[in-house]
Protein backbone atom coordinates (compact mmCIF):
# COMPACT_ATOMS: atom_id res chain seq x y z
CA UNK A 1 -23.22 30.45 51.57
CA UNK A 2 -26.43 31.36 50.99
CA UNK A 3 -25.55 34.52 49.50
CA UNK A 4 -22.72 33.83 47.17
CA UNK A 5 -24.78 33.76 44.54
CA UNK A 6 -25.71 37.31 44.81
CA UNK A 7 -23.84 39.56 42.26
CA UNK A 8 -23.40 42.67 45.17
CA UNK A 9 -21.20 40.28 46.78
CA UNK A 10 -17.52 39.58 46.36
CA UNK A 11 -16.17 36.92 49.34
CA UNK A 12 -11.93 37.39 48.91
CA UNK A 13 -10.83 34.80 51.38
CA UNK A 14 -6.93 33.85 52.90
CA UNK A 15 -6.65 37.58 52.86
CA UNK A 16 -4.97 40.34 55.07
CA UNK A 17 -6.24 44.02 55.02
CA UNK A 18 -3.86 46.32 54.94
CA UNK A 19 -5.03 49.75 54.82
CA UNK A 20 -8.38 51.94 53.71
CA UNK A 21 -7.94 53.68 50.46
CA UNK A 22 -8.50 57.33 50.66
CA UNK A 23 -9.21 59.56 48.35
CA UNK A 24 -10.11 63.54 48.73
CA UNK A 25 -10.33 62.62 52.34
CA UNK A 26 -13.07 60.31 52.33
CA UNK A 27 -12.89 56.27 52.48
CA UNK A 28 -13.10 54.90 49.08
CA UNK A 29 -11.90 50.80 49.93
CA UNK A 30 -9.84 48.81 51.43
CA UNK A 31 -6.18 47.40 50.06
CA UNK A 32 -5.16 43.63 51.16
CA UNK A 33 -3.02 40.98 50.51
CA UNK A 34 -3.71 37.74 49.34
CA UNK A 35 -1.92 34.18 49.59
CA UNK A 36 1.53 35.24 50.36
CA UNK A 37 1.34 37.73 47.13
CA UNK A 38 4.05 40.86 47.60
CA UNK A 39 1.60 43.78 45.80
CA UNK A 40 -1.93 44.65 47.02
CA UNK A 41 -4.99 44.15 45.66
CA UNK A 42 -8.03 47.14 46.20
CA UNK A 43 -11.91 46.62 46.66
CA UNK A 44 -13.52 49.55 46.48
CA UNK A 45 -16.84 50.44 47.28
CA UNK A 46 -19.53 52.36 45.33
CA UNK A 47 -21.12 53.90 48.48
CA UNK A 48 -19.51 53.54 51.89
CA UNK A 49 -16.88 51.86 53.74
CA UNK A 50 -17.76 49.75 57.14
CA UNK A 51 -14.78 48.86 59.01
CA UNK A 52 -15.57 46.23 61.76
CA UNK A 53 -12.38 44.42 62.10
CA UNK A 54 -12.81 44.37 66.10
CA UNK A 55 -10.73 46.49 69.29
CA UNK A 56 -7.35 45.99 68.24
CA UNK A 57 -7.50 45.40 64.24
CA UNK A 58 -10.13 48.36 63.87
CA UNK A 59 -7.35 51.13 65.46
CA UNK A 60 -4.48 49.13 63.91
CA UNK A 61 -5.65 49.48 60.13
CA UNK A 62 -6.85 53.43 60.57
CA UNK A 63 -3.34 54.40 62.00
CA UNK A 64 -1.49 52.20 59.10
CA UNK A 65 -4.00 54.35 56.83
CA UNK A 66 -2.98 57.66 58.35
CA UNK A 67 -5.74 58.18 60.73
CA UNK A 68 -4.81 59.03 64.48
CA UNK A 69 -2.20 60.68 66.99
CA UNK A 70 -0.14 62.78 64.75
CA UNK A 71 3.16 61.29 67.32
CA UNK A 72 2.31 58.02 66.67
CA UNK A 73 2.12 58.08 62.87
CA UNK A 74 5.39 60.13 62.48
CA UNK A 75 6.48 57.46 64.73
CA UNK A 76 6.38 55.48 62.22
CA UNK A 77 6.90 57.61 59.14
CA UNK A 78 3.22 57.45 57.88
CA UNK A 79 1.67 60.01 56.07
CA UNK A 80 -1.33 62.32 58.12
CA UNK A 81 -4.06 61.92 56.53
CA UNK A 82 -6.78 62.80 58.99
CA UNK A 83 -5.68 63.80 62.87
CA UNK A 84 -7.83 61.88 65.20
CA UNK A 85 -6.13 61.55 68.47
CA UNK A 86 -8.34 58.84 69.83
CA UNK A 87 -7.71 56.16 67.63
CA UNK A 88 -6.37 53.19 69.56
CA UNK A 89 -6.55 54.91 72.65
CA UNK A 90 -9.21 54.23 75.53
CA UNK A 91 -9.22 50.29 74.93
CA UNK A 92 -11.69 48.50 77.66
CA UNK A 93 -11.25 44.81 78.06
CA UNK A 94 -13.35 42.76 79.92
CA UNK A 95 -10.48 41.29 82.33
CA UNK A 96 -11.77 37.51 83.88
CA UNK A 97 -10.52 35.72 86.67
CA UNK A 98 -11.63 32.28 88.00
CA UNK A 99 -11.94 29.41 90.09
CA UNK A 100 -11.35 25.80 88.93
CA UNK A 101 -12.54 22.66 91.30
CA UNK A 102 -11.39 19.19 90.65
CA UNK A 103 -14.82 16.91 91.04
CA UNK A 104 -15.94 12.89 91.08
CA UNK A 105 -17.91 13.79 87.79
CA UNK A 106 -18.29 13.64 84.39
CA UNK A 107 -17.18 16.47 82.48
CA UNK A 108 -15.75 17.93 78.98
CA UNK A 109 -12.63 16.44 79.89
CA UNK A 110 -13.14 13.45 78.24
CA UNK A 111 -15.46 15.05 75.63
CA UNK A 112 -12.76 14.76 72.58
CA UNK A 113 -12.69 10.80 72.69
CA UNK A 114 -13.65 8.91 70.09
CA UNK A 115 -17.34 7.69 71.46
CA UNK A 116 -18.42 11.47 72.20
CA UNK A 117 -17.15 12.24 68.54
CA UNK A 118 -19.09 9.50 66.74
CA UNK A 119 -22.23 10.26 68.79
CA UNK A 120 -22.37 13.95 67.87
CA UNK A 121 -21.27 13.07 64.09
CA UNK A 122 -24.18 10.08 64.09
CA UNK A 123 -26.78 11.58 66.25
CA UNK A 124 -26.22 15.46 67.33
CA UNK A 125 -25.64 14.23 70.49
CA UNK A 126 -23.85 13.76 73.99
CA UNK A 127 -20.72 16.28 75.49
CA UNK A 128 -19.34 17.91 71.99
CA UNK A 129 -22.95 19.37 71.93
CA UNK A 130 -22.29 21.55 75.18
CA UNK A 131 -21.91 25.16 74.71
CA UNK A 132 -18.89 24.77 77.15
CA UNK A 133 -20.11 28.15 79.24
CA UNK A 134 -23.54 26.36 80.23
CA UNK A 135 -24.42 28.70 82.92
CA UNK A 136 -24.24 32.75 83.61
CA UNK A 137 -25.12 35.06 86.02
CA UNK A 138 -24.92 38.89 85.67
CA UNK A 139 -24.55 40.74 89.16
CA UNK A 140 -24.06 43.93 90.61
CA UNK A 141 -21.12 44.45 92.84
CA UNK A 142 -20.55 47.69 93.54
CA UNK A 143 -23.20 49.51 95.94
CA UNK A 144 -23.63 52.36 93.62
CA UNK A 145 -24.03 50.09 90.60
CA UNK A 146 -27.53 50.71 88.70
CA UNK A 147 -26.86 47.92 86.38
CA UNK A 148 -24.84 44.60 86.62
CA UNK A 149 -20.89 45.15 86.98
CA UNK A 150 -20.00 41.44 86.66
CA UNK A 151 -20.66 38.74 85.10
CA UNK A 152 -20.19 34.87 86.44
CA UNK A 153 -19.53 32.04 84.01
CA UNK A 154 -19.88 28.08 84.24
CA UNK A 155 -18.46 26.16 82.60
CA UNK A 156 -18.29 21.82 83.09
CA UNK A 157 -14.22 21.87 82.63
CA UNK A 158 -10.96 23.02 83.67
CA UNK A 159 -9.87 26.22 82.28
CA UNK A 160 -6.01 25.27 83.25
CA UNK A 161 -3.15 27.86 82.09
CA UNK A 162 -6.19 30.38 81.11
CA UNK A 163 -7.40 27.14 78.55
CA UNK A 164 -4.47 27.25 76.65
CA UNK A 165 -3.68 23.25 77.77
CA UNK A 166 -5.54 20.74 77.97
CA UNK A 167 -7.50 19.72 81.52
CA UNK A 168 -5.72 17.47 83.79
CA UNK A 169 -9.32 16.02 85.15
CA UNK A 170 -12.84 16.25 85.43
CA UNK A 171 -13.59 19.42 86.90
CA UNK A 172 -15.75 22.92 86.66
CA UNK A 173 -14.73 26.36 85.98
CA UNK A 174 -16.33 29.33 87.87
CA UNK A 175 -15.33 32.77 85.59
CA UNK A 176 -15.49 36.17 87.09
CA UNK A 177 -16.02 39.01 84.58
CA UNK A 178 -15.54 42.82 84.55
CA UNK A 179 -18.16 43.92 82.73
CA UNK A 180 -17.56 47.80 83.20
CA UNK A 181 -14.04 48.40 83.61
CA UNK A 182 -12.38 51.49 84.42
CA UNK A 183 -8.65 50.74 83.61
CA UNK A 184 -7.72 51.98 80.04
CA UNK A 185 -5.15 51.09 77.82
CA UNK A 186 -3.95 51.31 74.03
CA UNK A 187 -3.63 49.57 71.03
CA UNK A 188 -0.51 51.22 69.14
CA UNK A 189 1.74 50.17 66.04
CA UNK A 190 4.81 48.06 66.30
CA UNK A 191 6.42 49.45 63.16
CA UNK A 192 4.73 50.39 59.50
CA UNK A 193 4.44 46.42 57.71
CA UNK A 194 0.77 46.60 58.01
CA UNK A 195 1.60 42.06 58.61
CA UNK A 196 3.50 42.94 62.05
CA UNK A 197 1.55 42.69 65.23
CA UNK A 198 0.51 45.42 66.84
CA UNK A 199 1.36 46.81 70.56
CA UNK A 200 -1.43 46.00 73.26
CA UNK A 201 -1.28 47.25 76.63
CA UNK A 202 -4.51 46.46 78.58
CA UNK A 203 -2.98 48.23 81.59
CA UNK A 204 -5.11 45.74 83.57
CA UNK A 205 -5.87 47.15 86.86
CA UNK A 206 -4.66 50.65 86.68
CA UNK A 207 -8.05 52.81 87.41
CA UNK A 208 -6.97 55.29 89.73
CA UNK A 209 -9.52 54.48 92.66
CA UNK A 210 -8.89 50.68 92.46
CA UNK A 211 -12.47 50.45 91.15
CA UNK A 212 -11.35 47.17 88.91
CA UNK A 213 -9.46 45.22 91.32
CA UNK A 214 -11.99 45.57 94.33
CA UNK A 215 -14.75 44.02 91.59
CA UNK A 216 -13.11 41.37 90.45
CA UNK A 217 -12.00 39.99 93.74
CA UNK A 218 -15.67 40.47 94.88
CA UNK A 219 -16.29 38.53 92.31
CA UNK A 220 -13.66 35.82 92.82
CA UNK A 221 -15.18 35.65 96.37
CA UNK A 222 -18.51 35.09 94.76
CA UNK A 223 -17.63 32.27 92.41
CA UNK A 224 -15.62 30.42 95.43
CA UNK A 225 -19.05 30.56 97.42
């Protein structure tokens, strides 16, 4: 907010990019859509184009712009405009496992009542103010490891279903975290509509010397003790 009233900046919000616009073969923009509209709108820059849109986004909008795997863009029917067989390839996620332990405690399970709400509003304070993964440890796992491999995370509540429901109870969450994984996977188009999702496959677990899988249940065998 700070910023908006600078006049080098344009902030286009409810919008979905859709491609870079290239031109002569270098980046020139980017092309989106906004609110539900059917026809694109352009930004273009004056000097250079940063695209930071994250692991999967960043591979998805160069291959809907023509830049990757020749296969995969006649796949799909897209023009070549620059060959770059590594886009969306090699993707590295940081695969966690856990253990969760019921306790006689107060934790973020009751943290979205109505008390907790009206003392952070009031005063700043009491469990809404928790950065939910209080606690971390970075550890190495592997005897030839020259810098930590794993990561453990606290955190005061019940990560149940992977945290996509709510707790059950009071209880604590013990995360363990590749940190350098070795299993590689790919982020690939599911057609040309630059609004469908794209294809992920992690391939979790699929390093040829079992490098991942001995880690993490290291780890698991960590966070239990």
């Amino acid at each position: 907010r700070p910023a908006l009233h600078r006049p080098n900046l344009t902030v286009v919000t409810g919008a979905r990019a859709t491609r870079l616009v290239v031109e002569r073969g270098r980046a020139r923009g980017v092309a989106y859509l906004q609110g539900g509209a059917a026809h694109e709108e352009e930004a273009h820059a004056d000097r250079e184009v940063v695209l930071a849109a994250g692991a999967v986004d960043t591979p998805r909008l160069l291959l809907l712009s023509g830049i990757g795997p020749e296969d995969e863009l006649s796949r799909h029917g897209i023009a070549v405009v620059q060959v770059s067989p590594g886009v969306g390839r090699n993707l590295r996620d940081h695969l966690a496992n856990g253990v969760l332990a019921a306790v006689d405690a107060k934790t973020l399970y009751t943290a979205e009542r109505l008390r907790h709400l009206l003392a952070w509003l009031v005063a700043g304070r009491g469990p809404l103010t928790s950065n939910v993964a209080e606690a971390a440890a970075f550890v190495r796992i592997g005897p030839d490891a020259t810098s930590p491999d794993l990561e453990l995370i606290f955190a005061p509540v019940l990560f149940e279903e992977e945290g996509t429901v709510p707790p059950s109870r009071d209880g604590v969450t013990v995360a363990a975290v590749l940190l350098q994984p070795r299993s590689a996977g790919a982020v690939r188009l599911s057609s040309a509509d630059p609004l469908a999702p794209p294809e992920i496959d992690p391939r979790y677990l699929t390093d040829p010397d079992g490098h991942d899988a001995r880690t993490l249940r290291e780890g698991v065998r960590l966070a239990r003790r």
